[in-house]
C-alpha atoms as a PDB file:
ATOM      1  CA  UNK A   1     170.619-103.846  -7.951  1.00  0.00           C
ATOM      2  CA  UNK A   2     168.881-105.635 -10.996  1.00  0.00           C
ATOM      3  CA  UNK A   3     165.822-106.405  -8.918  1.00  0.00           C
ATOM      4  CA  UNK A   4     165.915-102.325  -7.944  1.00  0.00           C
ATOM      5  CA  UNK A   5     165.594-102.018 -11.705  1.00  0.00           C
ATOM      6  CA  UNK A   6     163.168-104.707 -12.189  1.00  0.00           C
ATOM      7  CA  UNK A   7     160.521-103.311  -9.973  1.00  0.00           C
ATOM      8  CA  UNK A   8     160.977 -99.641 -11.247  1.00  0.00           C
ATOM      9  CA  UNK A   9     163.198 -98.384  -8.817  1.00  0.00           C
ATOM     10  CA  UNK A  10     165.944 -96.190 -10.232  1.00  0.00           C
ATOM     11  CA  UNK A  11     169.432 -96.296  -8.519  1.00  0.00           C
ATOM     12  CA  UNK A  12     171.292 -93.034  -7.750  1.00  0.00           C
ATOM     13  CA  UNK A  13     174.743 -93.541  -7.976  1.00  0.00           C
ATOM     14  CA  UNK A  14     177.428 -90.308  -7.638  1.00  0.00           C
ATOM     15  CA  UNK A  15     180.483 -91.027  -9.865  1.00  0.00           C
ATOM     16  CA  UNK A  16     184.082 -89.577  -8.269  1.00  0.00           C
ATOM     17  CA  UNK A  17     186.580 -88.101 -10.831  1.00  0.00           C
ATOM     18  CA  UNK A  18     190.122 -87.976 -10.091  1.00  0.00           C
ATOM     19  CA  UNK A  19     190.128 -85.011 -11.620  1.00  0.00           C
ATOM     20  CA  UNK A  20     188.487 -81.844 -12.240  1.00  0.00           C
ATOM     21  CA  UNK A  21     185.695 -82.287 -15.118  1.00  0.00           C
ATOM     22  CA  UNK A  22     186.383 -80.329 -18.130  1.00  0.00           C
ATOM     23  CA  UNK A  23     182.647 -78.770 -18.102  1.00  0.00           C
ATOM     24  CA  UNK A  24     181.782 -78.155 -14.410  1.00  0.00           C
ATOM     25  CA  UNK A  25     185.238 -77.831 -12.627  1.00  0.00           C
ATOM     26  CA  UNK A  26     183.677 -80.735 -10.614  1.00  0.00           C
ATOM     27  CA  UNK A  27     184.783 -83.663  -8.811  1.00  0.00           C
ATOM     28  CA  UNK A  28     182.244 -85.857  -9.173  1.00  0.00           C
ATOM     29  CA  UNK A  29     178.315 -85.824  -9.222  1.00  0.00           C
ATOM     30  CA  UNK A  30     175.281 -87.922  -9.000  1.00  0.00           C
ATOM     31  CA  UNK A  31     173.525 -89.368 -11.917  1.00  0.00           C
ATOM     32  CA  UNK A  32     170.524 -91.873 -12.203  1.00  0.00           C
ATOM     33  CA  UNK A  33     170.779 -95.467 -13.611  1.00  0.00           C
ATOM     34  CA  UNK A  34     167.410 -96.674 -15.002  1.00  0.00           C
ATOM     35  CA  UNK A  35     167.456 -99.814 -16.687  1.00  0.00           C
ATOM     36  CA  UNK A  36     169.936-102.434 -17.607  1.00  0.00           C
ATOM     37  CA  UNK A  37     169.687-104.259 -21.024  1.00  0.00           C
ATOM     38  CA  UNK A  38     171.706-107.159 -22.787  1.00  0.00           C
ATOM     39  CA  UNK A  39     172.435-106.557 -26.708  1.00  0.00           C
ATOM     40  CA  UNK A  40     174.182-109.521 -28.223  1.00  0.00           C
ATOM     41  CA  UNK A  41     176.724-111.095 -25.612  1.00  0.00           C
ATOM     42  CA  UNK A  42     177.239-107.174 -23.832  1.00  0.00           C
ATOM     43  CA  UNK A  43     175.265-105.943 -20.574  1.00  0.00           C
ATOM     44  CA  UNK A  44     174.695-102.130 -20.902  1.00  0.00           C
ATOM     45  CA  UNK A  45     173.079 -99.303 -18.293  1.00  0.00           C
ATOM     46  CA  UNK A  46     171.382 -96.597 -19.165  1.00  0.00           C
ATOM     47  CA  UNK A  47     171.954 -93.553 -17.052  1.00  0.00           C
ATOM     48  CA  UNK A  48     170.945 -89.988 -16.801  1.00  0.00           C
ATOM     49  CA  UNK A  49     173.759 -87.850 -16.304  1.00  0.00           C
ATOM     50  CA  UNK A  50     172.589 -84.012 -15.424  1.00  0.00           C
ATOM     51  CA  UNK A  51     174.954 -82.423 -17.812  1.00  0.00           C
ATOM     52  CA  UNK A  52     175.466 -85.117 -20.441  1.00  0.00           C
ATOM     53  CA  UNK A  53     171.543 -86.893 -20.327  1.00  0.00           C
ATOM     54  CA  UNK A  54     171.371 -90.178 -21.440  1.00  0.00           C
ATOM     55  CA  UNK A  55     174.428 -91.993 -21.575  1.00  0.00           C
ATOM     56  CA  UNK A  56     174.709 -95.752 -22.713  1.00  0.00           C
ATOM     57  CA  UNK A  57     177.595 -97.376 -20.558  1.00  0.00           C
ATOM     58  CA  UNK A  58     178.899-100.952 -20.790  1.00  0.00           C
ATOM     59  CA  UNK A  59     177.878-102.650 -16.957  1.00  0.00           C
ATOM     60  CA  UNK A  60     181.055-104.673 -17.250  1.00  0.00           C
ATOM     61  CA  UNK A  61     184.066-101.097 -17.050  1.00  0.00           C
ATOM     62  CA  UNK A  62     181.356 -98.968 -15.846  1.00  0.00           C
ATOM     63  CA  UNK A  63     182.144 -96.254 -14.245  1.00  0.00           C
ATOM     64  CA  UNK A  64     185.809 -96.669 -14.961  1.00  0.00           C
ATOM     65  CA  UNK A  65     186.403 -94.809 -18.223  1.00  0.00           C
ATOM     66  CA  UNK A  66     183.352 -92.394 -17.476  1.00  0.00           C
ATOM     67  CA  UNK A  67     183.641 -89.217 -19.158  1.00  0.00           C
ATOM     68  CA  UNK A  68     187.312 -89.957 -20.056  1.00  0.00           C
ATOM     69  CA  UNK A  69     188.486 -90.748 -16.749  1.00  0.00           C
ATOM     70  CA  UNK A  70     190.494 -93.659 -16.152  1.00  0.00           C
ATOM     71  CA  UNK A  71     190.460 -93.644 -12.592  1.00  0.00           C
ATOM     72  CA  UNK A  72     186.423 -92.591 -12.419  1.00  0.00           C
ATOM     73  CA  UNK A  73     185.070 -94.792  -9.523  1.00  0.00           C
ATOM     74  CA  UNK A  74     181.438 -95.564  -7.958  1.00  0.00           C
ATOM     75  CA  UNK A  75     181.455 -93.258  -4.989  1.00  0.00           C
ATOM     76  CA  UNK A  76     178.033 -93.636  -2.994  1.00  0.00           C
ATOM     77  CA  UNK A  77     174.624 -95.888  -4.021  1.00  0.00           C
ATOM     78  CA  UNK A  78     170.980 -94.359  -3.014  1.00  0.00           C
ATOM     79  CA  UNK A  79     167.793 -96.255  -3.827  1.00  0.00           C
ATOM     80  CA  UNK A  80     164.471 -94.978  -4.714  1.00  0.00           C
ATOM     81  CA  UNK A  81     161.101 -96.352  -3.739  1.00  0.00           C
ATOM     82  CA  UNK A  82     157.931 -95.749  -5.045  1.00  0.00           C
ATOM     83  CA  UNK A  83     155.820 -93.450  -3.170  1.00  0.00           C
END
């Protein structure tokens, strides 16, 4: 996935909740990660969620813990390409 990122090519990854989100009454939904960055000795993602926008997540618990879910796992992968 890091060379996806490397070579401009966002990932779009949906996120499962195990429970109904707070805001939409939704299960789960699909969000964009665009780059990856290292600050100090943590690895971080930068995603676009469509209700939240940007969202800085740590690439080592990520997506478990997204949006306060505990049990919040990666639930498909689709890759872009440049046209």
């Amino acid at each position: 996935m890091l060379l996806e990122m490397l070579e401009n090519r966002p990932i779009v990854m949906g996120v499962k909740f195990s429970y109904g989100h707070d805001v939409d009454g939704a299960f789960g939904h699909a969000i964009v990660i665009s780059d990856a960055y290292n600050e100090g000795n943590s690895s971080f993602w930068r995603v676009f969620d469509p209700i939240f926008g940007v969202q800085i997540v740590d690439f080592v618990s990520f997506p478990k813990g997204y949006r306060g879910d505990p049990l919040a796992y990666w639930w498909f992968t689709d890759f872009t390409r440049r046209p």
